[in-house]
C-alpha atoms as a PDB file:
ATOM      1  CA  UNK A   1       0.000   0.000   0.000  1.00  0.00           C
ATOM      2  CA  UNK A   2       1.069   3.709  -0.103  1.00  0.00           C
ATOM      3  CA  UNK A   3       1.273   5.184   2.831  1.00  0.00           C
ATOM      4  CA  UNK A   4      -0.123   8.741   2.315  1.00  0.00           C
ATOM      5  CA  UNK A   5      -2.549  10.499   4.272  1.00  0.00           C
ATOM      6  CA  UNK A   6      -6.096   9.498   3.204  1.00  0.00           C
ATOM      7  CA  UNK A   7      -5.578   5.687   4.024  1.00  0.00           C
ATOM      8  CA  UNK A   8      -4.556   6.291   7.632  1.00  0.00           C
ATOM      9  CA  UNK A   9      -7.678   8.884   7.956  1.00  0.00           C
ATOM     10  CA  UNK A  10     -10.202   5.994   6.908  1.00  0.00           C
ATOM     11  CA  UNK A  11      -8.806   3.016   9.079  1.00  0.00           C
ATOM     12  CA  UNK A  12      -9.620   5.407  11.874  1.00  0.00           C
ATOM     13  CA  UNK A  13     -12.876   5.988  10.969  1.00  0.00           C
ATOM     14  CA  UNK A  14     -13.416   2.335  10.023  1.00  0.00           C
ATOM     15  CA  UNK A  15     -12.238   1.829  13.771  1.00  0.00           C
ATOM     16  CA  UNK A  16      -9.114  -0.012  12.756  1.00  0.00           C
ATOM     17  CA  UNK A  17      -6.641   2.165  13.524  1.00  0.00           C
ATOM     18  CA  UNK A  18      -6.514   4.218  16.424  1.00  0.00           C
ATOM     19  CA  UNK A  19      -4.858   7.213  17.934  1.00  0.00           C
ATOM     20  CA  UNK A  20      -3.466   8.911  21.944  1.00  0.00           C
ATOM     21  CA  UNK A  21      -5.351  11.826  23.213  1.00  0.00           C
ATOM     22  CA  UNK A  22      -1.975  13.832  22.004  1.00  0.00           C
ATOM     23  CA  UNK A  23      -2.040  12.859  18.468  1.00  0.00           C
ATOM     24  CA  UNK A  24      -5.742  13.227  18.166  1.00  0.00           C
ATOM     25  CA  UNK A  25      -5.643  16.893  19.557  1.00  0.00           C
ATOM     26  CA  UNK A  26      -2.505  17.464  16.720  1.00  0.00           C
ATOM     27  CA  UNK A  27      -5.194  16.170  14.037  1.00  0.00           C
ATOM     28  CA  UNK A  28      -7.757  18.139  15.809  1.00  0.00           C
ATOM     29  CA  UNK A  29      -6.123  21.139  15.775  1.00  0.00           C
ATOM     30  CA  UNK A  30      -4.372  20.518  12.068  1.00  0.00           C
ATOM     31  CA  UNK A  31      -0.913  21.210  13.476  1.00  0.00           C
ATOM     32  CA  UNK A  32       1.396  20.134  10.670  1.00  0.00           C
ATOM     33  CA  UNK A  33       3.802  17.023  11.586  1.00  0.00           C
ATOM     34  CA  UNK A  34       7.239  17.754  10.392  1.00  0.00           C
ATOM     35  CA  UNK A  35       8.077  15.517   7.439  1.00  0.00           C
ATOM     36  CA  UNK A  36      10.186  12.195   9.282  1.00  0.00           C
ATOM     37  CA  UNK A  37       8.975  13.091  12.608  1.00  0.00           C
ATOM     38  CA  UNK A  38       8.129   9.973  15.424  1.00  0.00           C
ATOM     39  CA  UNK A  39       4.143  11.094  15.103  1.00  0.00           C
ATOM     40  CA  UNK A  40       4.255  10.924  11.503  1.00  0.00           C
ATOM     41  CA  UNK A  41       6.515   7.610  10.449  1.00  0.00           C
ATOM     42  CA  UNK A  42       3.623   6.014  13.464  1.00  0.00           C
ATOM     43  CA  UNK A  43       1.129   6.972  11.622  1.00  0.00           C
ATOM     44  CA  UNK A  44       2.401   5.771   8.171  1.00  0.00           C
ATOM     45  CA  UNK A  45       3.438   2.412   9.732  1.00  0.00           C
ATOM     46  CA  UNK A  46       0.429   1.642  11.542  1.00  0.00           C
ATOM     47  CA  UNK A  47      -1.550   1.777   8.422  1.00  0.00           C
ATOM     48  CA  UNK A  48       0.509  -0.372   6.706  1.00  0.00           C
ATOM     49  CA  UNK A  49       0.475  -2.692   9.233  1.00  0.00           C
ATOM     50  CA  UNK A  50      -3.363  -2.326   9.725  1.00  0.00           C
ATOM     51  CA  UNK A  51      -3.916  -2.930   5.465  1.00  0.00           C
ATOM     52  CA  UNK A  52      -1.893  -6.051   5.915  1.00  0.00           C
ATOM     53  CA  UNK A  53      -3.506  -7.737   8.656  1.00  0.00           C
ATOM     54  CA  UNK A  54      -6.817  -6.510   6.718  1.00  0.00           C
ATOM     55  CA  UNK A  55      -5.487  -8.500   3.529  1.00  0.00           C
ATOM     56  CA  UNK A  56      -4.683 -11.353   5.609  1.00  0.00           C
ATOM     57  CA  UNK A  57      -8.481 -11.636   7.247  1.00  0.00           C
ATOM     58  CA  UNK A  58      -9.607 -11.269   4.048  1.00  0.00           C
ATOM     59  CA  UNK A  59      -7.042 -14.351   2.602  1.00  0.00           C
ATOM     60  CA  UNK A  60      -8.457 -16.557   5.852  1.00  0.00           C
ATOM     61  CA  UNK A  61     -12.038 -15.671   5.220  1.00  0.00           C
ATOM     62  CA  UNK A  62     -11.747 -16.789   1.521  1.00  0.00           C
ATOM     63  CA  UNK A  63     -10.266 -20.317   2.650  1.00  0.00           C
ATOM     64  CA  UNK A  64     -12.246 -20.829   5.299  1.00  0.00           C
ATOM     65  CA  UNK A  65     -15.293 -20.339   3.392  1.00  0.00           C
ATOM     66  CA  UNK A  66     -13.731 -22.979   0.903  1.00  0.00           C
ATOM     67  CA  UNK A  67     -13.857 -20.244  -2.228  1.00  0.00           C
ATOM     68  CA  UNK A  68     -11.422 -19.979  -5.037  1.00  0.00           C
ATOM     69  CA  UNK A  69     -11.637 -16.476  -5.052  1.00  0.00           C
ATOM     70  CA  UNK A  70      -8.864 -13.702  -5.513  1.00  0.00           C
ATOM     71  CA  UNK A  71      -7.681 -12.030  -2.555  1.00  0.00           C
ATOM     72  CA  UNK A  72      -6.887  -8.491  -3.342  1.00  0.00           C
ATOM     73  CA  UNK A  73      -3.239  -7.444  -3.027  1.00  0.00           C
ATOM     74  CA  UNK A  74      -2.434  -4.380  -0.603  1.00  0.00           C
ATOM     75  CA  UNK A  75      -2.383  -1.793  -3.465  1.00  0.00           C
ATOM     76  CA  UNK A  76      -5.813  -2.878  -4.560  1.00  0.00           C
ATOM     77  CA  UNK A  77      -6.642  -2.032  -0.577  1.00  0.00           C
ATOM     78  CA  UNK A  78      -5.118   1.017  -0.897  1.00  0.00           C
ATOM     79  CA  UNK A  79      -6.810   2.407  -4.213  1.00  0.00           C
ATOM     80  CA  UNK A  80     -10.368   0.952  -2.574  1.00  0.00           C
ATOM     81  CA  UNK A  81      -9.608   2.933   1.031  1.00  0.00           C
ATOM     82  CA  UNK A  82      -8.543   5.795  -0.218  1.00  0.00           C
ATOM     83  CA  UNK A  83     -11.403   6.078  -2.316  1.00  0.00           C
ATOM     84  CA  UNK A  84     -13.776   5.419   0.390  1.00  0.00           C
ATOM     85  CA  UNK A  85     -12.171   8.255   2.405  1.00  0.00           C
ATOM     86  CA  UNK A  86     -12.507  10.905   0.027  1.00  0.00           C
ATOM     87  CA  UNK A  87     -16.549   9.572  -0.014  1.00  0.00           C
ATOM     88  CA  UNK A  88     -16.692   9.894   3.547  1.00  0.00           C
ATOM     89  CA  UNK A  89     -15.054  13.181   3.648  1.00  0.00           C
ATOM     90  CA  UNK A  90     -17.473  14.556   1.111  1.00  0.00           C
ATOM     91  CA  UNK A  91     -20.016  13.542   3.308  1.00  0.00           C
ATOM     92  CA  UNK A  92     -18.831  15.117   6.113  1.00  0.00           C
ATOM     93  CA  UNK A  93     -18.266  11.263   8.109  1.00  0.00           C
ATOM     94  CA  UNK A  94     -14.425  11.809   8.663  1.00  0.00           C
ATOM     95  CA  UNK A  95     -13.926  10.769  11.940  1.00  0.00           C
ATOM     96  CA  UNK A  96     -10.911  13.058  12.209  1.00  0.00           C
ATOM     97  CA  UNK A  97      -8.788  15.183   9.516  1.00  0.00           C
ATOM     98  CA  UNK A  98      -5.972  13.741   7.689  1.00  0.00           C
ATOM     99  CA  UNK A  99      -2.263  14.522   9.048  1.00  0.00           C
ATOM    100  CA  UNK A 100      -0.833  17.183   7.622  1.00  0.00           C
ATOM    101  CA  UNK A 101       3.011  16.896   6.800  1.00  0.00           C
ATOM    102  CA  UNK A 102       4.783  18.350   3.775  1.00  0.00           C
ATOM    103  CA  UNK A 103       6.814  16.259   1.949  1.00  0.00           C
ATOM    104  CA  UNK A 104       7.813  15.540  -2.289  1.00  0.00           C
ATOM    105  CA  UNK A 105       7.096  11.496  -1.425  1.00  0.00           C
ATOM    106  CA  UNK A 106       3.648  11.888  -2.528  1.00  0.00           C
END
């Protein structure tokens, strides 16, 4: 998966990815995270982590259901999270903003 800023911002609405009081009140507030800081590389690490264990649910609910289907890879998570959180936003169901950090990676 990429690990940008929309991804991590859905998993925490989806309840899969959660957050301290101190980096919640940084989202709150939309203080930016300094590109490579502890708060930020957490927060892009955690979500791959969280898209991962996702995939692999996904891979044991497909056997155990005794299907042939095709799991989808981590990047086909992504593109179908990120997606999800820019419906969500437009809908005003973000659970909190996305964290903000400037940076030419994406």
């Amino acid at each position: 998966m990429f690990a940008d800023y929309r991804v991590p911002q859905i998993l925490h609405s989806l309840g899969t990815l959660t957050y301290d009081d101190h980096l919640t009140r940084i989202l709150k507030e939309g203080v930016y995270l300094e590109n490579g800081c502890k708060e930020e590389v957490e927060i892009r690490c955690a979500s791959i982590l969280v898209v991962e264990e996702i995939k692999e649910e996904i891979e044991r609910l497909v056997k155990e259901g005794g299907h042939d289907a095709e799991v989808p890879n981590a990047v086909l998570l992504d593109f179908l999270l990120w997606d999800l959180a820019k419906v969500e936003e437009a809908k005003g169901r973000a659970s909190l903003p996305h964290h903000r950090t400037r940076s030419v990676y994406y």
